[in-house]
Protein backbone atom coordinates (compact mmCIF):
# COMPACT_ATOMS: atom_id res chain seq x y z
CA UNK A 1 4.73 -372.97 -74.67
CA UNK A 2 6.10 -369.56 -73.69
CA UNK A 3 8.38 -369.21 -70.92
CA UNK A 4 9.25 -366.35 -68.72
CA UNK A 5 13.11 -365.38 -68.82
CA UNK A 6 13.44 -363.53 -65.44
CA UNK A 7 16.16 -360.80 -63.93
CA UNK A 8 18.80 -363.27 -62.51
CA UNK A 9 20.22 -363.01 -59.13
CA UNK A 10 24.21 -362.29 -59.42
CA UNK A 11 25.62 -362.38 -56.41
CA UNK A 12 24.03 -362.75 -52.48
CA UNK A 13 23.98 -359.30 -51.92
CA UNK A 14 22.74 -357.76 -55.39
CA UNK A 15 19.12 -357.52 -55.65
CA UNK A 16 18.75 -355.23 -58.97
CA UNK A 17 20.59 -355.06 -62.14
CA UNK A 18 20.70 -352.67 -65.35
CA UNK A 19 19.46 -353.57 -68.58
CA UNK A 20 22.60 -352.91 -70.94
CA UNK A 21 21.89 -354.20 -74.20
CA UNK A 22 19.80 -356.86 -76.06
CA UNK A 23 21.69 -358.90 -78.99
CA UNK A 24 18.07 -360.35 -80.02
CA UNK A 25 15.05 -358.34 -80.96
CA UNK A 26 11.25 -359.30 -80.87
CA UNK A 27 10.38 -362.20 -83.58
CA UNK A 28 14.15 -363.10 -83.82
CA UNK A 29 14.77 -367.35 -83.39
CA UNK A 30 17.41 -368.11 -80.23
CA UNK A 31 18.78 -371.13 -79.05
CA UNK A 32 19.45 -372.43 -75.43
CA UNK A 33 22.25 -370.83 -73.87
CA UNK A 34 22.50 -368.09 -76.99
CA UNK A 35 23.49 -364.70 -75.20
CA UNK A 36 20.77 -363.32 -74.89
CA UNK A 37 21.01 -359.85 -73.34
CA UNK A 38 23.82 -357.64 -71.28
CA UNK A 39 22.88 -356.52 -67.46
CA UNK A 40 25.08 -354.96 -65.08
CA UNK A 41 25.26 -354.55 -61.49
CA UNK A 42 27.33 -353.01 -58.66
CA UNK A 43 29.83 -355.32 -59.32
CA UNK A 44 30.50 -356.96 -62.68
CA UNK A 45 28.52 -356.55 -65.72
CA UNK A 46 27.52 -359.97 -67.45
CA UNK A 47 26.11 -361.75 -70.50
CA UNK A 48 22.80 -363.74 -69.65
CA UNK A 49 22.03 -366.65 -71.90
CA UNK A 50 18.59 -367.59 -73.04
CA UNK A 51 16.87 -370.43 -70.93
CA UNK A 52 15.69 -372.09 -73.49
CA UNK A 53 15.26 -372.37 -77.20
CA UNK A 54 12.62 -370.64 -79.24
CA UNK A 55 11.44 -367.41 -80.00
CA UNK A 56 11.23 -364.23 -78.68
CA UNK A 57 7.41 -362.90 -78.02
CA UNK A 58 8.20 -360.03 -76.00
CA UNK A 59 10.78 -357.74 -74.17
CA UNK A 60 9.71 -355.78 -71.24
CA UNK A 61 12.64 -354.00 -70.54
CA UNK A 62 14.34 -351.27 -72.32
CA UNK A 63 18.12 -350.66 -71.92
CA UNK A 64 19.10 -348.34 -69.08
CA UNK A 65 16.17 -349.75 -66.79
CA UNK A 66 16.58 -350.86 -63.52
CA UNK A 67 15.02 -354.24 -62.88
CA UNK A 68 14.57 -356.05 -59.64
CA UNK A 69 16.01 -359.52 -59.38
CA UNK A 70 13.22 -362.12 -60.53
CA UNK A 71 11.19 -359.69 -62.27
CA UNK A 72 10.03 -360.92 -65.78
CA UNK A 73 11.98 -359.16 -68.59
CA UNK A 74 11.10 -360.77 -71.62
CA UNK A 75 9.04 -363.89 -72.97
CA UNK A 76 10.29 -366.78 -75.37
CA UNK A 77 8.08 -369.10 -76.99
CA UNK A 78 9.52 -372.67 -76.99
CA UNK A 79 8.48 -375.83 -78.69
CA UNK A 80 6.15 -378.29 -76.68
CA UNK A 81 8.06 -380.48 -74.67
CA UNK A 82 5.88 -383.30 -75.16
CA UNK A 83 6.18 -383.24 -79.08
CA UNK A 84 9.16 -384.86 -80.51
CA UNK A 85 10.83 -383.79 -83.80
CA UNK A 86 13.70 -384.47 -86.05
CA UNK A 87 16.21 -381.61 -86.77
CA UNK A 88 14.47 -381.48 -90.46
CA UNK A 89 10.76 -380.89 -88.56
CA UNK A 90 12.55 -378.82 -85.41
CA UNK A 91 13.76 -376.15 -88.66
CA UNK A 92 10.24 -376.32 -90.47
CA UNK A 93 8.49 -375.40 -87.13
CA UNK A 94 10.75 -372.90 -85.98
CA UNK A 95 10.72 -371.43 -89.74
CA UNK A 96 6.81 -371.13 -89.66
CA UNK A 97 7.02 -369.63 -86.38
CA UNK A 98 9.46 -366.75 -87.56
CA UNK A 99 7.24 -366.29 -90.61
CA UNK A 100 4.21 -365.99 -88.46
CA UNK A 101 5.83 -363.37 -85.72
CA UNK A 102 6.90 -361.31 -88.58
CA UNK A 103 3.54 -360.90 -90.50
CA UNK A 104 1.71 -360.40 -86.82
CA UNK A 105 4.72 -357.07 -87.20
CA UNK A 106 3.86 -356.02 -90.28
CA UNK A 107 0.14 -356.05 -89.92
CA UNK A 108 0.79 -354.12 -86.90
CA UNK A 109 3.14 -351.43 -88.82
CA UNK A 110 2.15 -347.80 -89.59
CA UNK A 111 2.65 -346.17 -92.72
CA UNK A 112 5.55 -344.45 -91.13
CA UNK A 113 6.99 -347.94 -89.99
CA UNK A 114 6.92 -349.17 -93.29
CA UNK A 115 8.34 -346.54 -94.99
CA UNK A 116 11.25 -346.59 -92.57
CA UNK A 117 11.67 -350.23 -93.42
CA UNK A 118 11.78 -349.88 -97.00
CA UNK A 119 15.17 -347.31 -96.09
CA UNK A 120 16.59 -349.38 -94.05
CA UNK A 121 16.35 -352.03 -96.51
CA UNK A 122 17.71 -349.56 -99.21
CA UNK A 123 20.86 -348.57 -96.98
CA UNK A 124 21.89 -352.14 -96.77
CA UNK A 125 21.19 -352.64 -100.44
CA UNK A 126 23.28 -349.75 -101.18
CA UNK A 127 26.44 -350.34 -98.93
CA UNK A 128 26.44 -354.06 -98.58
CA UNK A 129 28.31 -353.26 -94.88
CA UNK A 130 27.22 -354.27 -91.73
CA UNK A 131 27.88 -350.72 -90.64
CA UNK A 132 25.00 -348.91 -92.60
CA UNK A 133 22.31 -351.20 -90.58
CA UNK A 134 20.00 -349.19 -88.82
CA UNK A 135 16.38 -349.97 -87.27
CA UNK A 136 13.37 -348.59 -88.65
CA UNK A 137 13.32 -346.06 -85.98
CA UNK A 138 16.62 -344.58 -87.17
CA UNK A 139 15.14 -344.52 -90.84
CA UNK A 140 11.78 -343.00 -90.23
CA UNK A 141 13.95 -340.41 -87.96
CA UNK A 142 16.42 -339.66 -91.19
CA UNK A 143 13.53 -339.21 -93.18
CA UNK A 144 11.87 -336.71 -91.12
CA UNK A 145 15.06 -334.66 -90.80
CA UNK A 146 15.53 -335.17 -94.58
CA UNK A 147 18.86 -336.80 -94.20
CA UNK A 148 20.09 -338.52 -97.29
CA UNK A 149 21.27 -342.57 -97.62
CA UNK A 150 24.85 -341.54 -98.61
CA UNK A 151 24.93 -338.93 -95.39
CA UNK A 152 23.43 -341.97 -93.07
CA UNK A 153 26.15 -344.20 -93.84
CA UNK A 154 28.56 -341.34 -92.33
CA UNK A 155 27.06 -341.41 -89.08
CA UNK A 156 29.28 -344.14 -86.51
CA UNK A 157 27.13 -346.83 -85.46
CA UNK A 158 27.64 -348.13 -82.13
CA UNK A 159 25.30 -350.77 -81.76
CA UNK A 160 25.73 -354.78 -81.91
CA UNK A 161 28.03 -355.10 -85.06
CA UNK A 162 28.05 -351.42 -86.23
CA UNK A 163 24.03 -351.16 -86.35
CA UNK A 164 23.63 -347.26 -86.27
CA UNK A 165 21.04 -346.71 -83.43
CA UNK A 166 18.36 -344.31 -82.77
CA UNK A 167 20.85 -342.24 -80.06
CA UNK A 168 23.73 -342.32 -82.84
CA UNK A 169 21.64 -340.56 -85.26
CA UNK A 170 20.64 -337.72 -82.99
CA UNK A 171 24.36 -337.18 -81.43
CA UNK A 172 24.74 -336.98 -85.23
CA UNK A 173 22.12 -334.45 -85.72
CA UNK A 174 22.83 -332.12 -82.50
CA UNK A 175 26.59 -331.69 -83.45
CA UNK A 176 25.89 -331.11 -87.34
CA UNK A 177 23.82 -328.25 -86.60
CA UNK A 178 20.77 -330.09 -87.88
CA UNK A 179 16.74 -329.53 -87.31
CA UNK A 180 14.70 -331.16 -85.42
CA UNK A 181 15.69 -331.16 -82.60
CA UNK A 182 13.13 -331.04 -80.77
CA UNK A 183 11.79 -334.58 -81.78
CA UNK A 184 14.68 -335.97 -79.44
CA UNK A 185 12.81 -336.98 -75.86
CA UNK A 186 14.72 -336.66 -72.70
CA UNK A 187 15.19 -340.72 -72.03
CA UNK A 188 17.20 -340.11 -75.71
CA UNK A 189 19.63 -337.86 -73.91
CA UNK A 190 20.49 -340.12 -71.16
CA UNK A 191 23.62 -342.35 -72.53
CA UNK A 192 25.82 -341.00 -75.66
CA UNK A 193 28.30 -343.23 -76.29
CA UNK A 194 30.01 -341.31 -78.99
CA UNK A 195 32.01 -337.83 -78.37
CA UNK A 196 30.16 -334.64 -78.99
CA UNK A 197 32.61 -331.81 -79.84
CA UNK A 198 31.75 -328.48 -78.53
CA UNK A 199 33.75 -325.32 -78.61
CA UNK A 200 35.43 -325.65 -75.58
CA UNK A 201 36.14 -329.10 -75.65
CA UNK A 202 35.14 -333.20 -76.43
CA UNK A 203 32.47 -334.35 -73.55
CA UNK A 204 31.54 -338.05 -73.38
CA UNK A 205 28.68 -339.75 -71.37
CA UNK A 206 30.23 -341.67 -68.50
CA UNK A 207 30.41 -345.31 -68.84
CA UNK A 208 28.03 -347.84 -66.28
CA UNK A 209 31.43 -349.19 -64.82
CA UNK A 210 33.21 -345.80 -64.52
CA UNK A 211 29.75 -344.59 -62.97
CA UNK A 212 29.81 -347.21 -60.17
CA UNK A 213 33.48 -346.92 -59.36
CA UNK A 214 32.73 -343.14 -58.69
CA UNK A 215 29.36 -343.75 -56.51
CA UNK A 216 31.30 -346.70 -54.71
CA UNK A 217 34.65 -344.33 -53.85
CA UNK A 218 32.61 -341.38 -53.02
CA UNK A 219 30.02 -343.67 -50.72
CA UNK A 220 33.53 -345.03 -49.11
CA UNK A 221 35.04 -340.92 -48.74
CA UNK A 222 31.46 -340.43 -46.89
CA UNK A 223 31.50 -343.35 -44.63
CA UNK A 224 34.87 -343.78 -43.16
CA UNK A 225 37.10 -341.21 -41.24
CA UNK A 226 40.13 -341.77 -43.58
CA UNK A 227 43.26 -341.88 -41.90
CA UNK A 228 47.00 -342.55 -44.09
CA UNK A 229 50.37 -343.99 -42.86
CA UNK A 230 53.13 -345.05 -44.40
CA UNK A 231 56.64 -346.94 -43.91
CA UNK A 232 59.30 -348.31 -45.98
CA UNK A 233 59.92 -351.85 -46.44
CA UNK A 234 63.35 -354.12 -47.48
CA UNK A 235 62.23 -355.75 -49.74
CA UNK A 236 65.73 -357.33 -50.78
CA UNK A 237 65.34 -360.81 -49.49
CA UNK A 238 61.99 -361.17 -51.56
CA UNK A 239 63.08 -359.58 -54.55
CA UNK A 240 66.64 -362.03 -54.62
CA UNK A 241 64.32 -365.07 -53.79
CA UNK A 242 62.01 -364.78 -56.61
CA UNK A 243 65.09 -364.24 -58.96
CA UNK A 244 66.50 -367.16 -57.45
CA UNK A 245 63.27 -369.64 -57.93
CA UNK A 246 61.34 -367.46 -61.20
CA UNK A 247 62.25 -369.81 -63.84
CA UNK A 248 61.67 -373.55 -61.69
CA UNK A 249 58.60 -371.75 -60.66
CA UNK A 250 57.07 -371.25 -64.19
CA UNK A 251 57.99 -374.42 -65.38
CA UNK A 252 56.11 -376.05 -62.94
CA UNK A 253 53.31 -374.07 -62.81
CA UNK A 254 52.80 -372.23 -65.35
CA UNK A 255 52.66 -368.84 -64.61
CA UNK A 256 55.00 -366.06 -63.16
CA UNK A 257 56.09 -365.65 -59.58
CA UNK A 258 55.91 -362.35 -58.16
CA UNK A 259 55.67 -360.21 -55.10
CA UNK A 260 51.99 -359.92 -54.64
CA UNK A 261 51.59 -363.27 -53.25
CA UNK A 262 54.53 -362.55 -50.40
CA UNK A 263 53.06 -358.88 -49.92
CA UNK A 264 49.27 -360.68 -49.11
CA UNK A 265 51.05 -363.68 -47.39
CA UNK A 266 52.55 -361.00 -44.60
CA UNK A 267 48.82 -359.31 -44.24
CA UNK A 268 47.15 -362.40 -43.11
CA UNK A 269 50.01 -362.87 -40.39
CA UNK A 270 49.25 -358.88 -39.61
CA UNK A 271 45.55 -359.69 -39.37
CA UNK A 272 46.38 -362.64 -36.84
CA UNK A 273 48.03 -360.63 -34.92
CA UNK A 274 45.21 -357.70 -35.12
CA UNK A 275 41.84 -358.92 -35.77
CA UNK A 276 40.44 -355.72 -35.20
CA UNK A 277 41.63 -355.06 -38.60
CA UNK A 278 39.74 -358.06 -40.63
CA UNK A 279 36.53 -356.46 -39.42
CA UNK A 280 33.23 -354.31 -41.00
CA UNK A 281 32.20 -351.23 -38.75
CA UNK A 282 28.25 -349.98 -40.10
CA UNK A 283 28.92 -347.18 -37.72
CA UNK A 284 27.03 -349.54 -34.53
CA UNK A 285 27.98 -352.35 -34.92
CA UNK A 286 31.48 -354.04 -35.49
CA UNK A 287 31.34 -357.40 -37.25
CA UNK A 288 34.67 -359.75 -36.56
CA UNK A 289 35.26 -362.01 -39.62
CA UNK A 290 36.77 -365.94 -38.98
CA UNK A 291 37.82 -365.66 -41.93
CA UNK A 292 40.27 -363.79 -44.01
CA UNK A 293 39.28 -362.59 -47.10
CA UNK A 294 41.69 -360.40 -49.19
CA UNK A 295 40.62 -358.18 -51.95
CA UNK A 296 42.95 -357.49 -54.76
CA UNK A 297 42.40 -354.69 -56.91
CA UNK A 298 42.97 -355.15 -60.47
CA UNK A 299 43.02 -352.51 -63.13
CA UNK A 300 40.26 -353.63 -66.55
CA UNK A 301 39.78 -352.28 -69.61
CA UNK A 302 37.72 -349.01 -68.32
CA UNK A 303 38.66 -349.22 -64.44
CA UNK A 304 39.11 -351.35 -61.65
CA UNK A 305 37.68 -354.27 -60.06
CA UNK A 306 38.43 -355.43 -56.64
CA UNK A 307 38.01 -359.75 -57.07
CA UNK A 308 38.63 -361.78 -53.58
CA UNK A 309 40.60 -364.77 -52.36
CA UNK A 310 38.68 -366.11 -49.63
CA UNK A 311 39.61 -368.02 -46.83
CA UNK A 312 43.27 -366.89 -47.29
CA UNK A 313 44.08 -367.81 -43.84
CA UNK A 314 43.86 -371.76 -44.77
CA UNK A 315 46.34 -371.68 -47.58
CA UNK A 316 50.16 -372.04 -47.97
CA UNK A 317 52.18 -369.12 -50.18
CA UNK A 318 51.77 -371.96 -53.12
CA UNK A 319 47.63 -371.94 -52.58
CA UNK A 320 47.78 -367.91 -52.66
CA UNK A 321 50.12 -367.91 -55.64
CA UNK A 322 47.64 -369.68 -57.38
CA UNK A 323 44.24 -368.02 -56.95
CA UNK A 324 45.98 -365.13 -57.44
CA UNK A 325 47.21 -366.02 -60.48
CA UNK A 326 43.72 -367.42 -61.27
CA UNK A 327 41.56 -364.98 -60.15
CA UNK A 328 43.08 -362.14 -61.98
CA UNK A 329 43.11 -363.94 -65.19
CA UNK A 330 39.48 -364.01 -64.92
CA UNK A 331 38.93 -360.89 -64.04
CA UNK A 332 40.94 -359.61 -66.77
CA UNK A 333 39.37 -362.12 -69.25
CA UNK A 334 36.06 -361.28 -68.03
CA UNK A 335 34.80 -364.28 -66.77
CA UNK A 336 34.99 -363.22 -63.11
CA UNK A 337 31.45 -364.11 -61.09
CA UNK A 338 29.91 -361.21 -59.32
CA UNK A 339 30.08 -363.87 -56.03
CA UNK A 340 34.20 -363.65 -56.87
CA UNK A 341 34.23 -359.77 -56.11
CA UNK A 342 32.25 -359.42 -52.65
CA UNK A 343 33.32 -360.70 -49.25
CA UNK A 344 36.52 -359.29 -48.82
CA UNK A 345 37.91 -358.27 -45.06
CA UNK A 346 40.44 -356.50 -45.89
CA UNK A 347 42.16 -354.79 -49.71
CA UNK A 348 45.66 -354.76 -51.06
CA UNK A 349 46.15 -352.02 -53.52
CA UNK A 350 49.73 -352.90 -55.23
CA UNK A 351 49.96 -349.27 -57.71
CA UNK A 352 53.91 -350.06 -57.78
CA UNK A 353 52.94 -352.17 -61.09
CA UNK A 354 52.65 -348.86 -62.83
CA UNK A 355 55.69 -347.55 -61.28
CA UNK A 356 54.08 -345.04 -59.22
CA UNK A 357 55.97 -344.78 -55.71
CA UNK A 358 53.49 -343.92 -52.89
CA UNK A 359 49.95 -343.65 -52.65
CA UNK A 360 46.84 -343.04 -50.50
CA UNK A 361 44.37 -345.35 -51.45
CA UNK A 362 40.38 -345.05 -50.66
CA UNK A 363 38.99 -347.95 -48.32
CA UNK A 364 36.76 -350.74 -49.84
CA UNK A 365 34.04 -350.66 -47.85
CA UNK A 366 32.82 -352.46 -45.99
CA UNK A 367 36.93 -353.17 -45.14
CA UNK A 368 38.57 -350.85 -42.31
CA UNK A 369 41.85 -351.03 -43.58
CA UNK A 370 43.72 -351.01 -47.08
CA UNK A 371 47.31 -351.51 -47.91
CA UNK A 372 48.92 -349.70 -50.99
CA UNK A 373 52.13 -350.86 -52.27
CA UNK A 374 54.64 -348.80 -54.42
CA UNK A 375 57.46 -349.76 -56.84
CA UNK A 376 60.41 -352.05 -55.42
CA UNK A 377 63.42 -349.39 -55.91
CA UNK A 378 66.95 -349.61 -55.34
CA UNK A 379 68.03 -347.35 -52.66
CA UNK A 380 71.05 -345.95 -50.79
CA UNK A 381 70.48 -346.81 -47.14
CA UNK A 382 71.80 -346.70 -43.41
CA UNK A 383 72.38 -350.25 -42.16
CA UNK A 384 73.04 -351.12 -38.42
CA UNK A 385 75.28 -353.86 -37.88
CA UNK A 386 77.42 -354.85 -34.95
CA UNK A 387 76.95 -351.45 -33.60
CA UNK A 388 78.68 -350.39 -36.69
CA UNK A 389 76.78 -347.60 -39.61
CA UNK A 390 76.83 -348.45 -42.98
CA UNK A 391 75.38 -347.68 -46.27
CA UNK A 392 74.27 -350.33 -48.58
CA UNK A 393 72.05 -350.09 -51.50
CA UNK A 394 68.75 -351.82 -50.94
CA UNK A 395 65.66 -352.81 -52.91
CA UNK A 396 63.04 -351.10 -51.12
CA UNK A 397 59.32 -350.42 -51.00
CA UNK A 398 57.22 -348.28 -49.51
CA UNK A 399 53.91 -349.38 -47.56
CA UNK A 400 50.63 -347.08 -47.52
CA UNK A 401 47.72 -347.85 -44.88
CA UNK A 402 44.73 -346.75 -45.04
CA UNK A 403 41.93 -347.12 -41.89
CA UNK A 404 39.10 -346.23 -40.91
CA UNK A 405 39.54 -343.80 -37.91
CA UNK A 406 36.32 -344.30 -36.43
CA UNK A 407 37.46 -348.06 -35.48
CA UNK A 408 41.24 -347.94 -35.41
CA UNK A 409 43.31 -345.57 -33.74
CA UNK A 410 46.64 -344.10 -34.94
CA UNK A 411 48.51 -346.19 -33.01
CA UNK A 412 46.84 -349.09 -34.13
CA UNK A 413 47.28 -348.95 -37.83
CA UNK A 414 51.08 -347.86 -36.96
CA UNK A 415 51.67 -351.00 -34.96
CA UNK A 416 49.55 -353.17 -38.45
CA UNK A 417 51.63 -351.63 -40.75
CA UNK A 418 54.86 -352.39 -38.65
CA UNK A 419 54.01 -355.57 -38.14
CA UNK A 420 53.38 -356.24 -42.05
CA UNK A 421 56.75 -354.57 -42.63
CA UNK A 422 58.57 -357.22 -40.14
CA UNK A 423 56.98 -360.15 -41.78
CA UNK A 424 58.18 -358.85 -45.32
CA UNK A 425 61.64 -358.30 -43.93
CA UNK A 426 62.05 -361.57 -42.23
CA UNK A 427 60.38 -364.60 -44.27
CA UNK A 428 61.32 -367.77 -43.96
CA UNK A 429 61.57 -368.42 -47.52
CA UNK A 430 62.46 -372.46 -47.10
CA UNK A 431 59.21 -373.26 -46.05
CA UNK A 432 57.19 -371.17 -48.41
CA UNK A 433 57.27 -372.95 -51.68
């Protein structure tokens, strides 16, 4: 029976997805829940395991195309569920199958195909690595251009576990100087993964998640009137509580305590106080959220991702500290579900992780408002006290809002960030934890 694996739907509001990479060709044998292929969306990009077991008929996507969700991208033949095997017949079947598929190929080869076979199965002879594996598309493309095994094997491979691809061979061939370059079509050109060095300088193709954090921040820059204020915050009483409770914290739970979950724990009293700022604004029509949703933006391997903690409005400090802690580990690990990094009200931006001191950070849209947060330093400053000056030194922070100016006025987001900067200052930490 052949089955129809379909473009999955990753999140509520995604209704397309890329086509990154396969990891299993045409006539190759996959089992249930085998990655299958690589797709990527707005928001994450994921692995997408095969539905079933069998073996793969047909792919109708190529990588780089844009597929609606539920549209048909390739077709696996499975066993018949109404015939029962053993694991001895299951392997026999299956075997027959492969050998089948693969002579249906090879009567359907050209000359040229074949040829380009025979090299590829002469590289791998000749190196015994994994790196010198290429298709027969790369070896009937070194043979036009006349390019010898032992010069092949130079060439970096970039594919699934080295394989040299079609694209690596002509990056190869434009920045060697070689011929033939007119053979290379125009969808060829569209994503180089490796460096090509030109006289003036090393250019690289722009990754898919570098690509979408530039078309998301320069959607936001060309939505919202951007407006920036900032204020410092004492952050002393924080700082000397989390000293005081770091290690009984861990021990209990397992991770590290740290500012973050204080820093979100004042916004949601903020956004009490101000629901104007946990809303969306589509330039008509304002949408007031119940909830409160808080994005956190986390820095990955390649850029950033902005995962939420929903509902944060029903949950003690001890509830945030933990999806906090648990959200960023997946993120970080990967694992994070596209439905994880949508629905957020409002962003926290803490840059003060990588020391840097004050910032202006770009809203999230749909979000009005975004708080950045710089490095806790120790500072020399003017304390009132009794009607008396004096000068202490104090850890402090400083705050950096960012709002949309077409829904909150200046005086609006002064009075939010105050009002963040008060809760900081005066916690009652006894009742936190």
């Amino acid at each position: 029976m052949i089955i129809d694996v379909i473009m999955p739907k990753m999140g509520e509001s995604i209704t397309e997805g890329t086509i990154l990479e396969w990891y299993k060709e045409v006539g190759e044998a996959i089992d249930k829940d085998e990655t299958l292929l690589e797709i990527g969306t707005d928001k994450v990009d994921s692995e997408i395991p095969a539905p079933d077991s069998g073996i793969i008929v047909e792919i109708l996507a190529k990588p780089n195309d844009v597929i609606d969700v539920g549209e048909v991208i390739a077709k696996i033949e499975t066993e018949e569920s109404s015939v029962k095997l053993n694991s001895d017949s299951d392997k026999e079947v299956k075997a027959v199958k492969e050998e089948e598929l693969k002579k249906e190929h090879k009567e359907d080869l050209s000359k040229e195909d074949l040829k380009s076979e025979k090299i590829t199965k002469a590289i791998k002879m000749e190196s015994g690595s994994n790196n010198a594996i290429i298709t027969p598309a790369v070896a009937t493309l070194a043979s036009q251009e006349g390019i010898a095994l032992n010069e092949l094997s130079q060439v970096v491979g970039t594919g699934k576990n080295g394989r040299i691809t079609k694209k690596d061979l002509e990056v190869y061939i434009a920045s060697n100087g070689k011929a033939g370059l007119g053979e290379i079509n125009e969808s060829s050109k569209e994503v180089i993964h490796n460096p090509v060095k030109f006289p003036d300088g090393e250019k690289v193709k722009i990754d898919n998640m570098r690509k979408r954090i530039s078309e998301h921040m320069r959607h936001s820059l060309e939505t919202s009137a951007h407006v920036h204020i900032m204020n410092e915050v004492d952050m002393t009483s924080v700082v000397n509580f989390v000293k005081k409770e770091e290690d009984l914290f861990l021990s209990k739970e397992g991770f590290n305590l740290t500012y973050t979950p204080f820093i979100i724990h004042s916004i949601i009293k903020a956004l009490k106080e101000m629901p104007e700022m946990n809303s969306s604004f589509d330039g008509e029509l304002i949408t007031k959220h119940e909830n409160i949703n808080i994005g956190i933006a986390v820095s990955v391997d390649g850029g950033l991702m902005v995962p939420c903690i929903k509902k944060c409005d029903e949950k003690n400090l001890l509830g945030i500290c933990r999806e906090l802690n648990a959200i960023v580990r997946k993120t970080r690990n990967k694992t994070i579900k596209p439905d994880d990094l949508q629905g957020s009200t409002f962003t926290l931006s803490n840059f003060g992780i990588f020391g840097a001191t004050i910032g202006t950070p770009i809203i999230n849209q749909p979000n009005v408002g975004i708080l950045g947060t710089g490095e806790i330093k120790k500072q020399p400053v003017v304390i009132e006290k009794n009607d008396t000056d004096a000068i202490a030194i104090r850890q402090m922070m400083a705050l950096s809002l960012g709002f949309d100016h077409r829904l909150i006025d200046g005086a609006g987001g002064a009075k939010f960030l105050l009002e963040i900067k008060n809760n900081l200052e005066n916690l009652s930490f006894e009742s936190l934890l």
